[in-house]
PDB file of N, CA and C in Angstrom:
ATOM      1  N   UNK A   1       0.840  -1.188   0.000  1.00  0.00           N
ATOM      2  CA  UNK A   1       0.000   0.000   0.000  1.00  0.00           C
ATOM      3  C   UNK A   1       0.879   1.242   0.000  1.00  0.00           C
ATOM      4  N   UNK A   2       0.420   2.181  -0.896  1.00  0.00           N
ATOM      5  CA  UNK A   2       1.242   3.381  -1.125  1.00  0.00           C
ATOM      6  C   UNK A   2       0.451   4.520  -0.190  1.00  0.00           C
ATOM      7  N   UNK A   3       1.700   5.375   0.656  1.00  0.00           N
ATOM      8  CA  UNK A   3       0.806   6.094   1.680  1.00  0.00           C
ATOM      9  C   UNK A   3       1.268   7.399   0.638  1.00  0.00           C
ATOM     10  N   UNK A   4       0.336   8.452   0.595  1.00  0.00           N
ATOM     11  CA  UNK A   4       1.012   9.667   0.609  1.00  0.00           C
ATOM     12  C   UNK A   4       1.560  10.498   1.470  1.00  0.00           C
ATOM     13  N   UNK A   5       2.080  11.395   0.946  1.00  0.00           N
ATOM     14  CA  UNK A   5       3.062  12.133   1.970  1.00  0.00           C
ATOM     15  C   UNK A   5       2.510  13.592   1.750  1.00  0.00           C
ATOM     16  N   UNK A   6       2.304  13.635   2.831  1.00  0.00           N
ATOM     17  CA  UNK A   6       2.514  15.095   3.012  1.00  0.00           C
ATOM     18  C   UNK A   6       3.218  16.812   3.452  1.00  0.00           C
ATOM     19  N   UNK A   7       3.214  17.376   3.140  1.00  0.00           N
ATOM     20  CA  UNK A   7       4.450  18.340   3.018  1.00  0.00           C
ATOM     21  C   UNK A   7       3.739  20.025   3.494  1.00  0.00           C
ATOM     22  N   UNK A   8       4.321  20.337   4.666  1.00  0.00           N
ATOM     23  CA  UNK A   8       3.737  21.609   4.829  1.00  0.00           C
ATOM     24  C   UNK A   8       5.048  22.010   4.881  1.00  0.00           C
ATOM     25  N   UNK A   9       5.572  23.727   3.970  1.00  0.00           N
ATOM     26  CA  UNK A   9       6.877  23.964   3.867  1.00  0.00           C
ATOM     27  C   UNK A   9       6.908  25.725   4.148  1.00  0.00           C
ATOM     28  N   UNK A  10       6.892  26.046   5.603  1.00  0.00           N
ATOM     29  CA  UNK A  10       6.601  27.521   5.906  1.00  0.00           C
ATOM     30  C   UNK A  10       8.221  28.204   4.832  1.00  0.00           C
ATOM     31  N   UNK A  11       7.774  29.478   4.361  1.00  0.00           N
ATOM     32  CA  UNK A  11       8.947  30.815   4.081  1.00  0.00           C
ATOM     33  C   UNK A  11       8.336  31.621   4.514  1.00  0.00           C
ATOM     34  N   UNK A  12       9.707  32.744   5.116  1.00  0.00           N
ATOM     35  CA  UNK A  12       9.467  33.829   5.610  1.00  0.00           C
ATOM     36  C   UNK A  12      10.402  34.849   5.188  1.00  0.00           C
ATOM     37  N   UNK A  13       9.679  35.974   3.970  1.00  0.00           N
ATOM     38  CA  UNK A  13      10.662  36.582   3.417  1.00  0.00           C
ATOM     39  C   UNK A  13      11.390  37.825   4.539  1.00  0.00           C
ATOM     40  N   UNK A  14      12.126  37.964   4.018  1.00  0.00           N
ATOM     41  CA  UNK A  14      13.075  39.100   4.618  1.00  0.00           C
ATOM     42  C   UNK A  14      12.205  40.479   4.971  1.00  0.00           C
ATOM     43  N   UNK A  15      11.936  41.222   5.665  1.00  0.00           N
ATOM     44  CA  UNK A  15      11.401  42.806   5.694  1.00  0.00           C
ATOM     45  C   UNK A  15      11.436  43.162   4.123  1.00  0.00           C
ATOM     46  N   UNK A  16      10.482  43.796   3.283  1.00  0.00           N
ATOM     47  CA  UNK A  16      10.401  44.690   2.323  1.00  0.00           C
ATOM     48  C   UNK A  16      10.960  43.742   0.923  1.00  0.00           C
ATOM     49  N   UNK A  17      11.362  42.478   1.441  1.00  0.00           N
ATOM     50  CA  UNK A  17      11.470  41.592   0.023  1.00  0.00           C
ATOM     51  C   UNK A  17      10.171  40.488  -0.573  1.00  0.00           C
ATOM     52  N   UNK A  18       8.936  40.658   0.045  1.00  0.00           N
ATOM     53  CA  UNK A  18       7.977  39.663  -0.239  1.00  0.00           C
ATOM     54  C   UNK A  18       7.557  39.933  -1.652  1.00  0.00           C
ATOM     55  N   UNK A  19       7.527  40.348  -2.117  1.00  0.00           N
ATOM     56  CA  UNK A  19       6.960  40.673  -3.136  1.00  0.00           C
ATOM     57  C   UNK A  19       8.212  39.868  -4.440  1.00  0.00           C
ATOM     58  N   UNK A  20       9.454  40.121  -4.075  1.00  0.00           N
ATOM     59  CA  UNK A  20      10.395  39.654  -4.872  1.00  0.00           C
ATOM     60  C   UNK A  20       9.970  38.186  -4.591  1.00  0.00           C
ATOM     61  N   UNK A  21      10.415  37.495  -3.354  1.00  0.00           N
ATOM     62  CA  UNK A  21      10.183  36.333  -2.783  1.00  0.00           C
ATOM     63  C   UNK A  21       9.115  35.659  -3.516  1.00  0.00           C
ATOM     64  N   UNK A  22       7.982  36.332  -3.027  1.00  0.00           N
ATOM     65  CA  UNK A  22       6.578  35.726  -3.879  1.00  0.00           C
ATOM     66  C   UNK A  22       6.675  35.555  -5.511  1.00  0.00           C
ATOM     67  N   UNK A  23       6.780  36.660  -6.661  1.00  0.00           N
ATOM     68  CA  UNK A  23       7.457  36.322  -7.824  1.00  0.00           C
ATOM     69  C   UNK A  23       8.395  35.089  -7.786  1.00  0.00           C
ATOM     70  N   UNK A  24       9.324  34.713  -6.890  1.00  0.00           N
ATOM     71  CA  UNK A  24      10.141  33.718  -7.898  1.00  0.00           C
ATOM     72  C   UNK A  24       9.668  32.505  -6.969  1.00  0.00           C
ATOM     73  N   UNK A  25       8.614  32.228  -6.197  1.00  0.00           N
ATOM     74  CA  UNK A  25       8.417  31.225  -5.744  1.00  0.00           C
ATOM     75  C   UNK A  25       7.301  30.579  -6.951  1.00  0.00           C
ATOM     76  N   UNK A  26       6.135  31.746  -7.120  1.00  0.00           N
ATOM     77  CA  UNK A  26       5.202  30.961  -8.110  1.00  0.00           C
ATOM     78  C   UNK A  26       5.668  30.646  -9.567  1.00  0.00           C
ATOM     79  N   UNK A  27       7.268  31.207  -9.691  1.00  0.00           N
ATOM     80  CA  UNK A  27       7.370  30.687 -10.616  1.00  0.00           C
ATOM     81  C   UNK A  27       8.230  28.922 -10.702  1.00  0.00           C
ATOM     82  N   UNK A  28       7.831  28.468  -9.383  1.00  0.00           N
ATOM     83  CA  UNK A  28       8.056  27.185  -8.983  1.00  0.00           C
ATOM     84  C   UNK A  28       6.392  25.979  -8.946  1.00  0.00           C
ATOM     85  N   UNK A  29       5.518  26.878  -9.190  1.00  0.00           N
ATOM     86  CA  UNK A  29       4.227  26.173  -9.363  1.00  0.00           C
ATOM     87  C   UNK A  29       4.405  25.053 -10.375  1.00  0.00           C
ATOM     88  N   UNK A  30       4.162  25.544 -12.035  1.00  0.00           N
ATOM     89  CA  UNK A  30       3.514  25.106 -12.908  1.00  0.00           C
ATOM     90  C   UNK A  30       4.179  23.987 -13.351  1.00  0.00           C
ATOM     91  N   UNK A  31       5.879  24.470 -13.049  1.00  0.00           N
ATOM     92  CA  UNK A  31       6.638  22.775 -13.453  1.00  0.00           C
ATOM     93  C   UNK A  31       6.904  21.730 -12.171  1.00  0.00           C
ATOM     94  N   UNK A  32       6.502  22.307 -11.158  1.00  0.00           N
ATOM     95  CA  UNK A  32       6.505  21.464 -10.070  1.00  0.00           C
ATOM     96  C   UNK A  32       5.174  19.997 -10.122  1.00  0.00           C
ATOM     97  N   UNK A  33       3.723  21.477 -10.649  1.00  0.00           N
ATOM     98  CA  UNK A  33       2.635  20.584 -10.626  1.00  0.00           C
ATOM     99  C   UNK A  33       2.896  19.317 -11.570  1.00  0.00           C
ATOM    100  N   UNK A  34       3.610  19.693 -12.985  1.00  0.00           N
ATOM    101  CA  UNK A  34       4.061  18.579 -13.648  1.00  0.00           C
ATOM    102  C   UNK A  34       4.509  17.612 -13.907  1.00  0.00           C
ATOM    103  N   UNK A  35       5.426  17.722 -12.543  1.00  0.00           N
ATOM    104  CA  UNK A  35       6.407  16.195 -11.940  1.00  0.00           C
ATOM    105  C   UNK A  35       5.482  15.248 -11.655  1.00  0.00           C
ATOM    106  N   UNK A  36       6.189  14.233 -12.513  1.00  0.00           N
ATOM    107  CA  UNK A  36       5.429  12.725 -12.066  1.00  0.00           C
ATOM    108  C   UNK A  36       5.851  13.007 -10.157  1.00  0.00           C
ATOM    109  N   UNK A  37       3.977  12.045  -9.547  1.00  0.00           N
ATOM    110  CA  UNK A  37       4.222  12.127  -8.641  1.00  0.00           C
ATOM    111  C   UNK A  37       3.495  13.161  -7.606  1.00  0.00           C
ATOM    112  N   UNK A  38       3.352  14.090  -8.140  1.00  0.00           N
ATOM    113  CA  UNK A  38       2.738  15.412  -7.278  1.00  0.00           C
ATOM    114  C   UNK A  38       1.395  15.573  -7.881  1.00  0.00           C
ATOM    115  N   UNK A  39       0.617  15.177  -6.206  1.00  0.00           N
ATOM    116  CA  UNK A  39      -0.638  15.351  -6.278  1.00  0.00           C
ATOM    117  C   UNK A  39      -0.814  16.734  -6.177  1.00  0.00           C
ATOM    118  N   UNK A  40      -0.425  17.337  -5.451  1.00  0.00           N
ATOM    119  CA  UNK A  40      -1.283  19.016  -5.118  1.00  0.00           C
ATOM    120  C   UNK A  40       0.407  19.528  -4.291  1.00  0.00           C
ATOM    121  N   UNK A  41       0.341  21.264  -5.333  1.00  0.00           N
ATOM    122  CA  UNK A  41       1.532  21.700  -4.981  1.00  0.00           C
ATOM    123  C   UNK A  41       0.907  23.025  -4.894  1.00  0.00           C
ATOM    124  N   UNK A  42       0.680  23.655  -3.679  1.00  0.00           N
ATOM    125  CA  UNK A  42      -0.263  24.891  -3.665  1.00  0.00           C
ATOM    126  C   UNK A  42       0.616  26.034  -2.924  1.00  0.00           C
ATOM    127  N   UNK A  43       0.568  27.185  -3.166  1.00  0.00           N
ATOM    128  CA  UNK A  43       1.131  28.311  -2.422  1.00  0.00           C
ATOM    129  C   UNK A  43       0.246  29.328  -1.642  1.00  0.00           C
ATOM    130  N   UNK A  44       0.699  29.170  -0.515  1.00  0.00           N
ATOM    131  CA  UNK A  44      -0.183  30.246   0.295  1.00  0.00           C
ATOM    132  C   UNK A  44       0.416  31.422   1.111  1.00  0.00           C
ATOM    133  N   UNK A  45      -0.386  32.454   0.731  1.00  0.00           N
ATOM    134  CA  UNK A  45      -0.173  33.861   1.796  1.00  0.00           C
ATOM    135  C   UNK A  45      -0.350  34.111   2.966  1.00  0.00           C
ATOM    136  N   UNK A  46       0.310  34.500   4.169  1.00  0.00           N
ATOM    137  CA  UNK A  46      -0.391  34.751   5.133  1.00  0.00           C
ATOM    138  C   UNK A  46      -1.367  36.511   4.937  1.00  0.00           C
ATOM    139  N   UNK A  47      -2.499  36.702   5.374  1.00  0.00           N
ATOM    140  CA  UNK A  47      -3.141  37.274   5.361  1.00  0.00           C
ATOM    141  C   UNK A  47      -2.803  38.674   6.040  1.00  0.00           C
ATOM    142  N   UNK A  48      -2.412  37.802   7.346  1.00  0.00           N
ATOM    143  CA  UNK A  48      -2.118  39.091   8.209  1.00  0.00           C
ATOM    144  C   UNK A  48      -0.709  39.169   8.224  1.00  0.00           C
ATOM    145  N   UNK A  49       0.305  38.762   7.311  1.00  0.00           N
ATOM    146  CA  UNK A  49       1.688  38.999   7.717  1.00  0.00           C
ATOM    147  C   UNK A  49       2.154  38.820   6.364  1.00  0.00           C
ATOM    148  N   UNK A  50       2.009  39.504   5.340  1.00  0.00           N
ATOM    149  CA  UNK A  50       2.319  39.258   3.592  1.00  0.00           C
ATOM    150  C   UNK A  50       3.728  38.822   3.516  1.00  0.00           C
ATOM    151  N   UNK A  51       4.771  38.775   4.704  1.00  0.00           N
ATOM    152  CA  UNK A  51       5.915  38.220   4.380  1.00  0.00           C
ATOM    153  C   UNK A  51       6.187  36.493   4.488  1.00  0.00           C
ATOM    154  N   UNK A  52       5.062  35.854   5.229  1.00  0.00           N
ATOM    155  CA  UNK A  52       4.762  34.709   5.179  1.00  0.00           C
ATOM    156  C   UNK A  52       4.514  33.347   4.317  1.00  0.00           C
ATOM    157  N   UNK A  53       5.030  32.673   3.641  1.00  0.00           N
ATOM    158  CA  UNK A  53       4.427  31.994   2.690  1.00  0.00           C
ATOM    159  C   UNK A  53       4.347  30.535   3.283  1.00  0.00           C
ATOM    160  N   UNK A  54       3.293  29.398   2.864  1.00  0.00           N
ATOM    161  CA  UNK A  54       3.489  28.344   3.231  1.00  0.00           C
ATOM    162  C   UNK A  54       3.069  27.279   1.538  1.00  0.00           C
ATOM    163  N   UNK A  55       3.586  26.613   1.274  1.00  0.00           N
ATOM    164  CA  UNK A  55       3.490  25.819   0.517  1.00  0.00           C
ATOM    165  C   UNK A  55       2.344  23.912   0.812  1.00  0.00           C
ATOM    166  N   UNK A  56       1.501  23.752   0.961  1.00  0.00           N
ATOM    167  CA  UNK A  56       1.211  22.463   0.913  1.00  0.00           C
ATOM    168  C   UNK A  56       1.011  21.639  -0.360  1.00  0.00           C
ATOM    169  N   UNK A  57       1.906  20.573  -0.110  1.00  0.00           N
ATOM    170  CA  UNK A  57       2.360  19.407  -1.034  1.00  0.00           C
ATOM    171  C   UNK A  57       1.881  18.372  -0.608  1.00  0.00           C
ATOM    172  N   UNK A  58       1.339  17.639  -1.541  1.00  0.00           N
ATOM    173  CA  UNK A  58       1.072  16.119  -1.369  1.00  0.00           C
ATOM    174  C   UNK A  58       1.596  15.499  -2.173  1.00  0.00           C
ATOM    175  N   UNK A  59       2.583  14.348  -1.952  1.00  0.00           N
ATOM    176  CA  UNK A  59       3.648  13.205  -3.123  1.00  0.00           C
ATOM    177  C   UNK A  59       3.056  11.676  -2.915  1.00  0.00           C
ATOM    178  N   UNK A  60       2.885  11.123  -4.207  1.00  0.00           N
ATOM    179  CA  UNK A  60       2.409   9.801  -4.106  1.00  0.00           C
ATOM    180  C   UNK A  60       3.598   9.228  -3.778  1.00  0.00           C
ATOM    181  N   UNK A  61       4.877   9.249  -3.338  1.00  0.00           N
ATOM    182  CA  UNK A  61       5.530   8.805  -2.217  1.00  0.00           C
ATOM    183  C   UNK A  61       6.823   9.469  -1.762  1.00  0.00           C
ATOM    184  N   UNK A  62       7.730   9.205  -0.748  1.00  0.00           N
ATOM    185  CA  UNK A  62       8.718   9.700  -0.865  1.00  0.00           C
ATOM    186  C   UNK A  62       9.728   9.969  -2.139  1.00  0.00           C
ATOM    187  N   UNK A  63      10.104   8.898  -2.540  1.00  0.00           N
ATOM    188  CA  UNK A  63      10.865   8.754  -3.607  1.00  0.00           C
ATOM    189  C   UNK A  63      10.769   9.718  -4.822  1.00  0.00           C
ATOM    190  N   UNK A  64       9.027  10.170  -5.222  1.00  0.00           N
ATOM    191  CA  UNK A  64       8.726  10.520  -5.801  1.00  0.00           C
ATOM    192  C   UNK A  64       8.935  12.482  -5.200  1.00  0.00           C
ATOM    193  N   UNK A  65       8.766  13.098  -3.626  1.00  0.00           N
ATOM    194  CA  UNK A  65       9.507  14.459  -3.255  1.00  0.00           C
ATOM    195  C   UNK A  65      10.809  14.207  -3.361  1.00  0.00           C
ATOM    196  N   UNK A  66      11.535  13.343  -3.372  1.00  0.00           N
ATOM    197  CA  UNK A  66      13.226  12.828  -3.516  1.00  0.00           C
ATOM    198  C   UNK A  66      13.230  13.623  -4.938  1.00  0.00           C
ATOM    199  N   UNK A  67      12.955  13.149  -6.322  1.00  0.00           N
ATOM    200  CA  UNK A  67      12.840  13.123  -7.325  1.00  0.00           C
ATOM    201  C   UNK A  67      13.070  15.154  -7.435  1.00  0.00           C
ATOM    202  N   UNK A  68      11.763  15.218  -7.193  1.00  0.00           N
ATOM    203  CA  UNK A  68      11.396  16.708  -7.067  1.00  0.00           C
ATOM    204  C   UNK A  68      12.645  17.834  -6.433  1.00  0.00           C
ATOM    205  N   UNK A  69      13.151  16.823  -5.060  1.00  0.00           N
ATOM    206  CA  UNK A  69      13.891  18.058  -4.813  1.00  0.00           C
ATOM    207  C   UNK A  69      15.063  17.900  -5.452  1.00  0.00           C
ATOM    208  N   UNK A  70      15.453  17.127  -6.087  1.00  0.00           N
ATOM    209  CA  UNK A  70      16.613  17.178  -7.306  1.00  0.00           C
ATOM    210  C   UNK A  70      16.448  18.093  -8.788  1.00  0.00           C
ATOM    211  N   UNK A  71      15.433  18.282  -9.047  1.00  0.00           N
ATOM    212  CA  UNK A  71      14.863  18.973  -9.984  1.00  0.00           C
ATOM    213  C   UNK A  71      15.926  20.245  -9.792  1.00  0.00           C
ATOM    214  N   UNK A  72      16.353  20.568 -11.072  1.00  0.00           N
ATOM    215  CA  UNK A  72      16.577  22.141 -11.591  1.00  0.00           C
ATOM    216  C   UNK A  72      15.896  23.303 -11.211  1.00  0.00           C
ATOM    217  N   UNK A  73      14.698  23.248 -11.201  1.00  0.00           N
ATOM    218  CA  UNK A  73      14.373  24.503 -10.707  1.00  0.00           C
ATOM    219  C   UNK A  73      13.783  24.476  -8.736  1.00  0.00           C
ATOM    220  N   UNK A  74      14.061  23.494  -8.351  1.00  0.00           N
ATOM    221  CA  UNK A  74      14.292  23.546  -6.976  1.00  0.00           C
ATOM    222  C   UNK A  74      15.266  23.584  -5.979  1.00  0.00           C
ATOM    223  N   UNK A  75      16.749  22.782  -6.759  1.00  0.00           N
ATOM    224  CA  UNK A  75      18.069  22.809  -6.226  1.00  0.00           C
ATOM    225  C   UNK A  75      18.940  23.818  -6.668  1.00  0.00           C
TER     226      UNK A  75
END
């Protein structure tokens, strides 16, 4: 039986850099969602603290976030 995994991955940009931060993170979405393997790769804001970001990931297994964090545009 294959468990998934799940992945909660807090960032916290620097004072007065979120906005940079945020730009080059979503541009980690669209080829992330593409990796064999990744069920749900979502980015979130904190509301009350815009320097906040949290990412939740779900991987149909380890091997398969292994994979991912070798990837080019993550390492």
């Amino acid at each position: 039986m294959t468990q998934i995994l799940t992945i909660v991955a807090r960032i916290e940009a620097q004072e007065g850099k979120a906005d940079f931060v945020k730009a080059e993170i979503l541009k980690l979405l669209e080829p992330t969602r593409k990796e064999a393997g990744c069920i749900q790769y979502d980015l979130h804001q904190d509301n009350d603290n815009p320097h906040v970001f949290v990412f939740h990931e779900q991987w149909e297994s380890e091997a398969f976030l292994q994979d991912h964090l070798n990837t080019a545009h993550i390492s």
